[in-house]
C-alpha atoms as a PDB file:
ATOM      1  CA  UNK A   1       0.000   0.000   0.000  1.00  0.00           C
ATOM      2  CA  UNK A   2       3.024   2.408   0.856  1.00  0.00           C
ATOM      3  CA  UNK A   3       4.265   1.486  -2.190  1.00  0.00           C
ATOM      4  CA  UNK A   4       1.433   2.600  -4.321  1.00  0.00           C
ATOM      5  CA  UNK A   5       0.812   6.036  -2.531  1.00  0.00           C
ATOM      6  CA  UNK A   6       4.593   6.149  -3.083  1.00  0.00           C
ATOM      7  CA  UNK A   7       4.227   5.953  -6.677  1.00  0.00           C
ATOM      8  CA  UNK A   8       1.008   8.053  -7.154  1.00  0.00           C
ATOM      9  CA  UNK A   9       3.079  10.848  -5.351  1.00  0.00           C
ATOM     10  CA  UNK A  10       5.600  10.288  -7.883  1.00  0.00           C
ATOM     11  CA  UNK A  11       3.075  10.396 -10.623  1.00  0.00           C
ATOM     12  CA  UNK A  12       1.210  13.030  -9.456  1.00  0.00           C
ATOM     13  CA  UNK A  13       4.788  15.528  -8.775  1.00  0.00           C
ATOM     14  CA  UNK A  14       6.416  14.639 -12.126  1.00  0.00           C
ATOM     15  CA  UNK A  15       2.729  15.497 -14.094  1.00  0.00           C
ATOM     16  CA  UNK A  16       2.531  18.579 -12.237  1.00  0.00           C
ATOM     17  CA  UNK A  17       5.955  19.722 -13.014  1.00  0.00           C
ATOM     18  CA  UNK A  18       5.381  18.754 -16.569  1.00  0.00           C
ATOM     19  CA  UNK A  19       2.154  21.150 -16.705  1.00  0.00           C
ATOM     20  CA  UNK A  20       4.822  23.983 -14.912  1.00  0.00           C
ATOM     21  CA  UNK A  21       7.114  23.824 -17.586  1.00  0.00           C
ATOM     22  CA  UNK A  22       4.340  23.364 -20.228  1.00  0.00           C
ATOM     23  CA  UNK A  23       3.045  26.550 -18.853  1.00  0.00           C
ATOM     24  CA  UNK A  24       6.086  28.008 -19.037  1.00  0.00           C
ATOM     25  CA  UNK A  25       6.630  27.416 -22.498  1.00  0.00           C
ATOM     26  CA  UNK A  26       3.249  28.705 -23.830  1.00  0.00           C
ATOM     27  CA  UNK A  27       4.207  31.855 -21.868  1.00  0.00           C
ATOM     28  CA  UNK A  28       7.604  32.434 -24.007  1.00  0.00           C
ATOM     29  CA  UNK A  29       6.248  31.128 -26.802  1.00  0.00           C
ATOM     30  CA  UNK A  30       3.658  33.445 -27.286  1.00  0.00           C
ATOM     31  CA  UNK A  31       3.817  36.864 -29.323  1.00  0.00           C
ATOM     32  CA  UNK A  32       2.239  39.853 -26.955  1.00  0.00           C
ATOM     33  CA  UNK A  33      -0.814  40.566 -26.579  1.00  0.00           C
ATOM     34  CA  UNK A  34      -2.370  44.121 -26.681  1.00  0.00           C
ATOM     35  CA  UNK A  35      -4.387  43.850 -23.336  1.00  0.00           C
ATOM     36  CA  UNK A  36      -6.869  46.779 -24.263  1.00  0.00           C
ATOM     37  CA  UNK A  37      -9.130  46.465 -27.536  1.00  0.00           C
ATOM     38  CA  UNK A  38      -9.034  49.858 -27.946  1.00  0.00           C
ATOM     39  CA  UNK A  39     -11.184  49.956 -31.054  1.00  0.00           C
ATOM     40  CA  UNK A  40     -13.784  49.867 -28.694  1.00  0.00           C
ATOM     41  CA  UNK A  41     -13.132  53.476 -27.155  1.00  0.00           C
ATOM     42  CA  UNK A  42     -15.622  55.755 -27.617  1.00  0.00           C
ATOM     43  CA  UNK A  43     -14.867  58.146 -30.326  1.00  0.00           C
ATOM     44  CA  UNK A  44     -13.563  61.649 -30.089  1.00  0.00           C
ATOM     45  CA  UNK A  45     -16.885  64.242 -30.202  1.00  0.00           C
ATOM     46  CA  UNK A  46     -16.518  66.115 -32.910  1.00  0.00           C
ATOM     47  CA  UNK A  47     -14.829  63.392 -34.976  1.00  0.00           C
ATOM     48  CA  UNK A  48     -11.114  63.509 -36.569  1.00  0.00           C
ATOM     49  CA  UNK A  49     -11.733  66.063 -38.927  1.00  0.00           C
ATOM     50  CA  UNK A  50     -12.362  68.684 -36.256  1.00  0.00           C
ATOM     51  CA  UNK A  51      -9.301  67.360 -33.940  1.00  0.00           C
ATOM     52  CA  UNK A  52      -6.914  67.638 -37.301  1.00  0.00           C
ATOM     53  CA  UNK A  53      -8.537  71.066 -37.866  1.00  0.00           C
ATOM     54  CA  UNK A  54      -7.192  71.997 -34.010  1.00  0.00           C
ATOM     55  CA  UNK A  55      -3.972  71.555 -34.980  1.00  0.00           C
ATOM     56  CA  UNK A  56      -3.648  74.776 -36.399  1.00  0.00           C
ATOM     57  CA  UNK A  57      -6.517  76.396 -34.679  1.00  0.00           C
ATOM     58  CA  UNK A  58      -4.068  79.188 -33.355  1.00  0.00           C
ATOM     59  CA  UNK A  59      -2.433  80.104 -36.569  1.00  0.00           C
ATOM     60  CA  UNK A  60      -5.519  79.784 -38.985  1.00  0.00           C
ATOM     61  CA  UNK A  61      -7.207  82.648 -36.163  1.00  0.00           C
ATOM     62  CA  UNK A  62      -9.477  80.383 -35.094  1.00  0.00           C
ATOM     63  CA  UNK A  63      -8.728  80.366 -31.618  1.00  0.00           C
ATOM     64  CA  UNK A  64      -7.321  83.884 -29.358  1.00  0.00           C
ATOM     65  CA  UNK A  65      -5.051  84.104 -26.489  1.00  0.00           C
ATOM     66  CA  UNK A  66      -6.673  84.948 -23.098  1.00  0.00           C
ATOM     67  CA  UNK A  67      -4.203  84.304 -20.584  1.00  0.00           C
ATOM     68  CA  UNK A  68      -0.421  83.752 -20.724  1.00  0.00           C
ATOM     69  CA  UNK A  69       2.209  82.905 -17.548  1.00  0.00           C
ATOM     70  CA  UNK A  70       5.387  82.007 -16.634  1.00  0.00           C
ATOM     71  CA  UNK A  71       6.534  78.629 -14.334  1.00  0.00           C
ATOM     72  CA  UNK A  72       9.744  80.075 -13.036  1.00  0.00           C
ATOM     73  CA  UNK A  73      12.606  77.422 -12.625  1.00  0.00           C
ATOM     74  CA  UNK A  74      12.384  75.065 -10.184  1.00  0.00           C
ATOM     75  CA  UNK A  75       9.041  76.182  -9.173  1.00  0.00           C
ATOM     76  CA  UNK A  76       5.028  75.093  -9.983  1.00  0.00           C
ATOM     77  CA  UNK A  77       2.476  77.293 -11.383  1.00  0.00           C
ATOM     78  CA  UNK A  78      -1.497  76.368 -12.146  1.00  0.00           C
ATOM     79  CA  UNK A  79      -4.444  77.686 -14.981  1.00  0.00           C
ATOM     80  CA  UNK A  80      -7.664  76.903 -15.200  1.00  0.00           C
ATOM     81  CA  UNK A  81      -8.764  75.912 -18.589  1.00  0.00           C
ATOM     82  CA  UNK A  82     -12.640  75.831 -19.667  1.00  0.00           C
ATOM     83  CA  UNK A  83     -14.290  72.828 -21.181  1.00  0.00           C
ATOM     84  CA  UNK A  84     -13.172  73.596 -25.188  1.00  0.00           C
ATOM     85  CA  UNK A  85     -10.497  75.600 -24.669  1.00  0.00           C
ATOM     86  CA  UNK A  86      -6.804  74.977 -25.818  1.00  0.00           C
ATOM     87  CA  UNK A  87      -3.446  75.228 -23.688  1.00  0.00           C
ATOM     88  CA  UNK A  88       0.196  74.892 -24.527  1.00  0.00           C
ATOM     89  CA  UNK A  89       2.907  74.246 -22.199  1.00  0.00           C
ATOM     90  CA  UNK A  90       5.730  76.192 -23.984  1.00  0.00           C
ATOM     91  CA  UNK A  91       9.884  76.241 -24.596  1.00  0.00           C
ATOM     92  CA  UNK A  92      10.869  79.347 -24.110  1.00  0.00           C
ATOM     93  CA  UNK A  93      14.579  79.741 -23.191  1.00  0.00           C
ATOM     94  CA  UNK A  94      16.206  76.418 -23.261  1.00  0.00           C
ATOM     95  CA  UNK A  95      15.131  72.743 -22.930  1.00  0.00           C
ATOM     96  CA  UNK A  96      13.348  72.021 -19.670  1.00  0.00           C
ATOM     97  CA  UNK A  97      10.632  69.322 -18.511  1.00  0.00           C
ATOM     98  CA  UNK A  98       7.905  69.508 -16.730  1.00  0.00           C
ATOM     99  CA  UNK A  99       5.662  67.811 -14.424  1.00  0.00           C
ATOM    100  CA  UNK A 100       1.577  68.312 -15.275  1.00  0.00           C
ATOM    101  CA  UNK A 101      -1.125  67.582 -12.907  1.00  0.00           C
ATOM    102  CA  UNK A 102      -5.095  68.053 -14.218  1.00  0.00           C
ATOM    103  CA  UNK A 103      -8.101  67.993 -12.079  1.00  0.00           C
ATOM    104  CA  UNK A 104     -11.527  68.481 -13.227  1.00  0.00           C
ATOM    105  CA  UNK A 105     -11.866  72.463 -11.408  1.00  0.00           C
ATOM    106  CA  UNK A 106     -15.628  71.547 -10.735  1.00  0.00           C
ATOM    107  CA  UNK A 107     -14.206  68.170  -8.393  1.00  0.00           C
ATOM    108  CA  UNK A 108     -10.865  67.816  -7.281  1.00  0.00           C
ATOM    109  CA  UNK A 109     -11.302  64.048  -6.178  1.00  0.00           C
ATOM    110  CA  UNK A 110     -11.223  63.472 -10.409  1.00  0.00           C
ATOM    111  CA  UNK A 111      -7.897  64.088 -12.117  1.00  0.00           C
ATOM    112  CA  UNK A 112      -5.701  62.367 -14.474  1.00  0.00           C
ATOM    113  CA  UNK A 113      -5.202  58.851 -13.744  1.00  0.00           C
ATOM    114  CA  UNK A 114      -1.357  57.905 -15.776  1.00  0.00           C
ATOM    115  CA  UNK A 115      -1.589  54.229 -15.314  1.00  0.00           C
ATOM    116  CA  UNK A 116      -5.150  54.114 -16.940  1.00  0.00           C
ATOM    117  CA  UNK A 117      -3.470  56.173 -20.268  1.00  0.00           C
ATOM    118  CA  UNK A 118      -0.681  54.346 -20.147  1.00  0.00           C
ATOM    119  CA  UNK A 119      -2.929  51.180 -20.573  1.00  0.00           C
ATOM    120  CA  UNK A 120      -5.079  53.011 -22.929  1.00  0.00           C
ATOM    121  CA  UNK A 121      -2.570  54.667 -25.358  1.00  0.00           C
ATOM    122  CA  UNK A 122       0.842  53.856 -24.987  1.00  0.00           C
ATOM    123  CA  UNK A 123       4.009  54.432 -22.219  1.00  0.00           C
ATOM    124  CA  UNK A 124       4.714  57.940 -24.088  1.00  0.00           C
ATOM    125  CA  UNK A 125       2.001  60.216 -25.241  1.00  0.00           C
ATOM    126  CA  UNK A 126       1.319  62.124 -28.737  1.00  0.00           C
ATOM    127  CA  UNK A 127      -0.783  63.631 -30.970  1.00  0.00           C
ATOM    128  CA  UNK A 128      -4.333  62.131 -30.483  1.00  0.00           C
ATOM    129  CA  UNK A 129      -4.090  60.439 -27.100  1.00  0.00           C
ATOM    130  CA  UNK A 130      -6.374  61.220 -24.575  1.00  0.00           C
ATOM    131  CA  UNK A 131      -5.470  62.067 -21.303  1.00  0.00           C
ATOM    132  CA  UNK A 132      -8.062  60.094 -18.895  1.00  0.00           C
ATOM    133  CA  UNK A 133      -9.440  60.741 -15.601  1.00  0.00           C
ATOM    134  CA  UNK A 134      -9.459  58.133 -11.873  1.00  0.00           C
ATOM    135  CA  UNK A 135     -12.511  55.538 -11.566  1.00  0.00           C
ATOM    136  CA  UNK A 136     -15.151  55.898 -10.874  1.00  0.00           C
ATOM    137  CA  UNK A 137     -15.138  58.950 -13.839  1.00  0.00           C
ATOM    138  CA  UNK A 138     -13.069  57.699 -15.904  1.00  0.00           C
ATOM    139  CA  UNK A 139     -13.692  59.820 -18.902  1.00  0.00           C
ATOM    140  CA  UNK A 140     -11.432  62.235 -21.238  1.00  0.00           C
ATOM    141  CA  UNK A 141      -9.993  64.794 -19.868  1.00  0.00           C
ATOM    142  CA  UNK A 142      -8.019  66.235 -22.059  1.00  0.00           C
ATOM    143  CA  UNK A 143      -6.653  65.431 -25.484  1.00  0.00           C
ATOM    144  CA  UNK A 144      -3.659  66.211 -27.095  1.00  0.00           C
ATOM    145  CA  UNK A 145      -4.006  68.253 -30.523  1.00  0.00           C
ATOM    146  CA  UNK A 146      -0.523  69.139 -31.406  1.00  0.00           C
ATOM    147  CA  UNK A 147       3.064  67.801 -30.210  1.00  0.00           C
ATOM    148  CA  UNK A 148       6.239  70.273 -31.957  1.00  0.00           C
ATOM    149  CA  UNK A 149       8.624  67.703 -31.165  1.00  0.00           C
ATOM    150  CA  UNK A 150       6.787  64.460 -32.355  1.00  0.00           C
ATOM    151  CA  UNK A 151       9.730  62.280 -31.265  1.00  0.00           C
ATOM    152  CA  UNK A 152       8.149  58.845 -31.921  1.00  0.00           C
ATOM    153  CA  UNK A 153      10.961  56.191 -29.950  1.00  0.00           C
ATOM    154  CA  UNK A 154      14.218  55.979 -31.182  1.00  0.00           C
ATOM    155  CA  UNK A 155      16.712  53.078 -31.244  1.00  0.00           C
ATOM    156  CA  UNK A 156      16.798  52.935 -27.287  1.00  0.00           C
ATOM    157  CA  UNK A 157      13.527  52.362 -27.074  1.00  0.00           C
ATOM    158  CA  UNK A 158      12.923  56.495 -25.406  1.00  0.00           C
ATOM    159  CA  UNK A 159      10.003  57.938 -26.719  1.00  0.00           C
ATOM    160  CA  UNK A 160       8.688  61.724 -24.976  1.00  0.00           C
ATOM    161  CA  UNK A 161       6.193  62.609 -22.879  1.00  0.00           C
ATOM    162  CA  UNK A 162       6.008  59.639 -20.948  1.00  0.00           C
ATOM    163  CA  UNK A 163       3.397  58.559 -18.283  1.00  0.00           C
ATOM    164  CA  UNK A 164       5.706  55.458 -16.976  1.00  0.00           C
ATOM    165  CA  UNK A 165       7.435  57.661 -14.377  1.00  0.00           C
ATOM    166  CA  UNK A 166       6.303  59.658 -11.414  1.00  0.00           C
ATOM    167  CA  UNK A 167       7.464  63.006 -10.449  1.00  0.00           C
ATOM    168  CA  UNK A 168      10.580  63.305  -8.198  1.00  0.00           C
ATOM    169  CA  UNK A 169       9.823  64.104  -4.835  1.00  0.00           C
ATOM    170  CA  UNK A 170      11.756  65.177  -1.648  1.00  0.00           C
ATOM    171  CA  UNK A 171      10.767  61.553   0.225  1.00  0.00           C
ATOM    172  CA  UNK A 172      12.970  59.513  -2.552  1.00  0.00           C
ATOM    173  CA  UNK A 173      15.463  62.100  -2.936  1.00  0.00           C
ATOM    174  CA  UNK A 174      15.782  61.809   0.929  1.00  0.00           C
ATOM    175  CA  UNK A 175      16.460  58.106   0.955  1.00  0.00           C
ATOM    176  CA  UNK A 176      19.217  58.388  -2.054  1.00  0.00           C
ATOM    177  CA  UNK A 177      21.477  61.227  -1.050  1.00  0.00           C
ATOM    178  CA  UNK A 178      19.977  61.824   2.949  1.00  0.00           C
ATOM    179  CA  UNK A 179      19.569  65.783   1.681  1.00  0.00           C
ATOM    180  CA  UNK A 180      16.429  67.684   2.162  1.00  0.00           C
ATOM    181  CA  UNK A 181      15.408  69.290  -1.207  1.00  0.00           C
ATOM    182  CA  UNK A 182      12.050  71.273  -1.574  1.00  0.00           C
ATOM    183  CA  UNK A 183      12.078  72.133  -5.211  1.00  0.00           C
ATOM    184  CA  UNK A 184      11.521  68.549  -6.498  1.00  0.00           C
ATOM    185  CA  UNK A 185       8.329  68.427  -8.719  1.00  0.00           C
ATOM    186  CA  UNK A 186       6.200  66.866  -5.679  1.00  0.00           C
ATOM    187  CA  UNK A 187       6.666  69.947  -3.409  1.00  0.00           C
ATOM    188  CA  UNK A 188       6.739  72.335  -6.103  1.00  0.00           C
ATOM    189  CA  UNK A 189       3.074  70.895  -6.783  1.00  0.00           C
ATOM    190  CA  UNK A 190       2.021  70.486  -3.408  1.00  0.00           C
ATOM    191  CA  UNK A 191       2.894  74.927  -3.303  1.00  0.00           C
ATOM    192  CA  UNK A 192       0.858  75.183  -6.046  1.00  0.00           C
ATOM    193  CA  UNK A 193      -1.742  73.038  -4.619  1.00  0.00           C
ATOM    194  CA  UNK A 194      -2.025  74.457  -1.256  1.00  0.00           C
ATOM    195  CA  UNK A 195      -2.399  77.963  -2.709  1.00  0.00           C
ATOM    196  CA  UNK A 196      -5.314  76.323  -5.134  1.00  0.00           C
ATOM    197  CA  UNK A 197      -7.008  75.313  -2.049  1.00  0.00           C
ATOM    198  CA  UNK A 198      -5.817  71.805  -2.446  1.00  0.00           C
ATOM    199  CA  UNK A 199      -3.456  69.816   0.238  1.00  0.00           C
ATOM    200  CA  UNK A 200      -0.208  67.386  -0.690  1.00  0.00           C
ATOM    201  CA  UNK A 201      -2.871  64.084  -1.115  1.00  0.00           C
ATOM    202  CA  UNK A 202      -4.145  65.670  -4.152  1.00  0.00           C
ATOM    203  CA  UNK A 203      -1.130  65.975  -5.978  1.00  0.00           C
ATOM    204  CA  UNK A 204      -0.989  62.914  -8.723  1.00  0.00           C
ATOM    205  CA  UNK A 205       1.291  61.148 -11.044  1.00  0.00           C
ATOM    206  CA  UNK A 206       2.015  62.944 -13.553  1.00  0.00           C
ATOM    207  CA  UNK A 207       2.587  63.907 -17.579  1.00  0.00           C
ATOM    208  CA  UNK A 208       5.951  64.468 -17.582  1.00  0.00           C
ATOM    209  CA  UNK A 209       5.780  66.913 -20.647  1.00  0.00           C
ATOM    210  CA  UNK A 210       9.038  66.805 -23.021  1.00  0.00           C
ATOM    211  CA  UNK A 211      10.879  64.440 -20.953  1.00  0.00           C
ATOM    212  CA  UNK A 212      12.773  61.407 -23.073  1.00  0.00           C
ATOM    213  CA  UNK A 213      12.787  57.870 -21.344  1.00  0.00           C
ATOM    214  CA  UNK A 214      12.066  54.417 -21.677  1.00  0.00           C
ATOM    215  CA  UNK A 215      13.196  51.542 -20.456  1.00  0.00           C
ATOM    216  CA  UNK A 216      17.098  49.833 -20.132  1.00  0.00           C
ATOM    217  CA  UNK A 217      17.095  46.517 -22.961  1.00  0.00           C
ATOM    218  CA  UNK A 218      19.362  44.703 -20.336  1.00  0.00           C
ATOM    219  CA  UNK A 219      17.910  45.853 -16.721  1.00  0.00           C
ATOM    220  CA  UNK A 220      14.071  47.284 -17.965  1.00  0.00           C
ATOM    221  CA  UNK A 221      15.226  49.988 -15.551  1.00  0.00           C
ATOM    222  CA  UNK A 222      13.485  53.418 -16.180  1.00  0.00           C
ATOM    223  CA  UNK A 223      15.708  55.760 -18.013  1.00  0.00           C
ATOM    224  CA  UNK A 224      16.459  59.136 -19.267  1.00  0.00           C
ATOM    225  CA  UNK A 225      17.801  60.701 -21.922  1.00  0.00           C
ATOM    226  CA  UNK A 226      18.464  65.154 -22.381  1.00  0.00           C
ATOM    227  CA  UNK A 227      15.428  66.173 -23.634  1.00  0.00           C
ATOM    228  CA  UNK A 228      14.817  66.854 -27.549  1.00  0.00           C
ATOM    229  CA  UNK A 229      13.404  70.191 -26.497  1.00  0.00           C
ATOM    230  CA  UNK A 230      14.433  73.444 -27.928  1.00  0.00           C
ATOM    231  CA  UNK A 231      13.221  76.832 -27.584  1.00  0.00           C
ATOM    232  CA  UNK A 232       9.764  77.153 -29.977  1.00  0.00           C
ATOM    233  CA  UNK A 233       8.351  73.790 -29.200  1.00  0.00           C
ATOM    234  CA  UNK A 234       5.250  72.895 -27.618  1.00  0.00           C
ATOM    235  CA  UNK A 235       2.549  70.507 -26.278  1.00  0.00           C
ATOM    236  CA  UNK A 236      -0.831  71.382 -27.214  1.00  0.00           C
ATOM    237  CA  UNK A 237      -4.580  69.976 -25.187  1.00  0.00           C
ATOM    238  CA  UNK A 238      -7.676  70.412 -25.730  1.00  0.00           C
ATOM    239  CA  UNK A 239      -9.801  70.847 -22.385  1.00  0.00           C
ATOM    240  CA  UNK A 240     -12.709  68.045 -22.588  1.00  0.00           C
ATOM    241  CA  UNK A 241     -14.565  69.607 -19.765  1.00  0.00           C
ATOM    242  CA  UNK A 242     -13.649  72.463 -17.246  1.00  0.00           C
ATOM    243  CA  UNK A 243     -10.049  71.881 -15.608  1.00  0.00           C
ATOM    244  CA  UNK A 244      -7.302  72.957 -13.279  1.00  0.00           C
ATOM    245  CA  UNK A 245      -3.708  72.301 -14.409  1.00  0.00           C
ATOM    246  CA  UNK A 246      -0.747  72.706 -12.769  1.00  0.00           C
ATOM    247  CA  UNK A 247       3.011  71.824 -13.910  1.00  0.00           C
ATOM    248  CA  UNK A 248       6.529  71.991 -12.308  1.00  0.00           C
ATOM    249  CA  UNK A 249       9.799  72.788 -14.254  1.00  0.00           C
ATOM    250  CA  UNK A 250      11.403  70.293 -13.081  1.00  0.00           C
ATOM    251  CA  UNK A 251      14.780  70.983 -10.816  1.00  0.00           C
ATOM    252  CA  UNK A 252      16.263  68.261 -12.622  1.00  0.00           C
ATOM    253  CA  UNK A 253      16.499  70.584 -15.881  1.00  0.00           C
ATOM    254  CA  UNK A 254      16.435  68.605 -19.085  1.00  0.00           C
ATOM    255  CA  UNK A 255      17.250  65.460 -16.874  1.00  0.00           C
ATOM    256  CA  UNK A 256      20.428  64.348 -18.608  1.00  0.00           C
ATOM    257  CA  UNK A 257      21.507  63.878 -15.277  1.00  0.00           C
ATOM    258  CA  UNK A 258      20.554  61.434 -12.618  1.00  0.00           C
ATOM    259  CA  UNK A 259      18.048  62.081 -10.012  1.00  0.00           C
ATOM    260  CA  UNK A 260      19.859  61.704  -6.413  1.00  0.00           C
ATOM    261  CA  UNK A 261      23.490  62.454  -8.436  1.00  0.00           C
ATOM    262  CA  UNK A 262      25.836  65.490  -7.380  1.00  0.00           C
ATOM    263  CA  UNK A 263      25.761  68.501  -9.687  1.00  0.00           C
ATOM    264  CA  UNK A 264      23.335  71.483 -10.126  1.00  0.00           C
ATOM    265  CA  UNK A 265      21.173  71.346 -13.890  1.00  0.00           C
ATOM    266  CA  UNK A 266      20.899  74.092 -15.598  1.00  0.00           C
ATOM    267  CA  UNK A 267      16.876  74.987 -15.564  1.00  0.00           C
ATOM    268  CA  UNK A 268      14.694  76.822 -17.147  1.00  0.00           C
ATOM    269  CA  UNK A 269      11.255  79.035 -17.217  1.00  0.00           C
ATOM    270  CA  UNK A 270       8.350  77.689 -19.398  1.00  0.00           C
ATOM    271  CA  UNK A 271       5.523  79.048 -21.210  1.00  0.00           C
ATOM    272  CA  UNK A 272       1.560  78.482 -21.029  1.00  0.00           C
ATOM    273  CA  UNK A 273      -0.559  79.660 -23.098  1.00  0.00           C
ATOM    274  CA  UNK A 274      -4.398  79.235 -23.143  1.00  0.00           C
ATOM    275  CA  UNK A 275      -6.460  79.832 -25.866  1.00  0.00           C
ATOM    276  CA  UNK A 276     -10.322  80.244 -26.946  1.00  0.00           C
ATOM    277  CA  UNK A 277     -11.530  79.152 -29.905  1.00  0.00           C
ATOM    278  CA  UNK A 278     -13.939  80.551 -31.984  1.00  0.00           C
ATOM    279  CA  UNK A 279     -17.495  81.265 -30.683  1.00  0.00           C
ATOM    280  CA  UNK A 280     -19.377  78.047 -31.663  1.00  0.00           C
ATOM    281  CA  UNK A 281     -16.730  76.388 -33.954  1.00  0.00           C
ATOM    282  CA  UNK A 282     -16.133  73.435 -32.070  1.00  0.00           C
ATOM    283  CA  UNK A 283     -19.983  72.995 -31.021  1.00  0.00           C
ATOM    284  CA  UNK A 284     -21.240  73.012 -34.733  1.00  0.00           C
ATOM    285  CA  UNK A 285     -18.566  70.498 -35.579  1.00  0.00           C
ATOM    286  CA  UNK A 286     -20.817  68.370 -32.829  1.00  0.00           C
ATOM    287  CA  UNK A 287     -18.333  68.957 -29.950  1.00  0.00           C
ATOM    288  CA  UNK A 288     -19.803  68.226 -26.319  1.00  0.00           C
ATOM    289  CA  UNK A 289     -17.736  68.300 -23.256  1.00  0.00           C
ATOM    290  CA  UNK A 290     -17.057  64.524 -22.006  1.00  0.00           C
ATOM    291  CA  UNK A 291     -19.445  62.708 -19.281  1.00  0.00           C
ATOM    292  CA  UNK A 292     -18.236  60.488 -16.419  1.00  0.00           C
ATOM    293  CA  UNK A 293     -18.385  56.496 -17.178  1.00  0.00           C
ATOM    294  CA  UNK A 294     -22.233  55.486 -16.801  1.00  0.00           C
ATOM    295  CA  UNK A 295     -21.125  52.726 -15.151  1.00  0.00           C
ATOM    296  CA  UNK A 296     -23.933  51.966 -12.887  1.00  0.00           C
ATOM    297  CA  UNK A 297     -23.249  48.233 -11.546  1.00  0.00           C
ATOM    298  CA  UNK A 298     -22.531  49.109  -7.740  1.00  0.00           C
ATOM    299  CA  UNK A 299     -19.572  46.507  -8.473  1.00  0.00           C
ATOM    300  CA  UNK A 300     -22.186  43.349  -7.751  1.00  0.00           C
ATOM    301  CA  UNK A 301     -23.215  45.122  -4.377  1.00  0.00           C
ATOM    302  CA  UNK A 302     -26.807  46.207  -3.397  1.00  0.00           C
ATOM    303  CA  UNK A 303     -26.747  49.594  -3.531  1.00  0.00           C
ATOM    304  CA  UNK A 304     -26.540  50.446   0.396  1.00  0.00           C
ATOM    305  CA  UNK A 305     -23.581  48.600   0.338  1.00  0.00           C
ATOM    306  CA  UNK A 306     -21.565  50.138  -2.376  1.00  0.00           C
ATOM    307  CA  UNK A 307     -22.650  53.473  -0.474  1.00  0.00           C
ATOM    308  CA  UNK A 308     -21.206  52.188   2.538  1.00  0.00           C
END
């Protein structure tokens, strides 16, 4: 009797390590997989032609300046941008990134949730992509209508405008070096925050607007490269629906150095710019601000209980 449960054990171990390995195998084996069908997405209000036709909204006079400022170097400023209006986060002086939070001005619990886009679109942003809010909203907040640099990913894999990494922040910089620096990203938008009426909670991973990274072939370690940025360039977004914004130049410059290394970057002021279109133009093209996900399942709960 020994014998036989001694042999089923055998049995049963060397069947179950041969369904491990099988598994193992399908795993490598198998080309990726896009997870998202994104064909699926809801499309763009207003269609392509009118999103194409924003691209040159500004110099065709179909959209006027109301309100221009200046993010100082190593420092945060914010904008509010109504539902179908335009803003550009602008190279002014010399190549500088920046770090870009977006709420929805009506309700600060909604802002822009990078993992979601990431999943969505791609690890850097462009042309097109939408950038979309937290559940349970989980609509459009913005979408991009214009990128200068259009950098696409080069032979290391970097693309710009990435939404893979999060802003640098005095708690990490604390735990590499054992320095206390305020003017990371994360406490230059926590300033801006507080003075918005916000607190440090509501401050978000981020867009990190004309930075170039990716990740190491060898390692997959998040990298960076100087930023393709040059004085002229710009990142241009379309408000879906009433917003604050807020961005930090970051104190790491064009970040072709280390965060946590020795040394001092050179840094930068940058531009925003936020524009009005035309009285009706984007409305007749059949325009509507975006609506929060309709989602109405109460996740499976009675209805008390998803309250609770």
């Amino acid at each position: 009797m020994g014998g036989r449960l001694a042999h089923m054990c055998v049995c049963i171990y060397m069947s179950s390590s041969a369904a491990v390995e099988e598994r193992r195998r399908l795993c490598r084996e198998t080309k990726p997989m896009v997870c998202y069908h994104v064909d699926g997405l809801p499309a763009k209000r207003g269609g392509e032609e009118l999103y194409r036709a924003l691209r040159t909204a500004v110099a065709d006079g179909n959209a006027v300046l109301r309100e221009s400022l200046t993010i100082p170097p190593r420092d945060a400023r914010s904008w509010r941008v109504p539902a179908g209006w335009i803003w550009r986060i602008v190279c002014t002086e010399g190549p500088q990134v920046a770090d870009m939070n977006v709420w929805n001005a009506r309700d600060s619990r909604e802002r822009f949730y990078s993992s979601k886009t990431r999943q969505i679109h791609a690890t850097h942003l462009t042309t097109g992509d939408r950038l979309w809010s937290n559940m349970p909203f989980l609509r459009p907040l913005a979408t991009i209508t214009e990128d200068t640099i259009a950098y696409g990913f080069d032979e290391d894999g970097a693309g710009v405008h990435d939404v893979i990494g999060s802003r640098c922040d005095p708690y990490t910089n604390f735990l590499l070096s054992g320095l206390t620096a305020n003017t990371c990203c994360h406490s230059n938008l926590t300033r801006q925050a507080l003075r918005d009426g916000l607190g440090e909670t509501d401050v978000h991973d981020v867009l990190n607007v004309f930075m170039c990274t990716g990740f190491t072939r060898d390692t997959h370690q998040y990298f960076s490269k100087p930023s393709p940025v040059v004085p002229g360039d710009y990142l241009e977004l379309l408000a879906e629906t009433d917003l604050l914004v807020s961005a930090s130049t970051c104190p790491q410059g064009d970040v072709s150095m280390a965060c946590g290394a020795c040394g001092e970057p050179d840094c930068y002021p940058l531009g925003v710019e936020v524009y009005q279109p035309r009285a009706g133009w984007l409305e007749e093209a059949g325009w509507q601000p975006s609506e929060p996900s309709a989602y109405a399942g109460n996740h499976g709960l009675p209805r008390s209980a998803a309250e609770a």
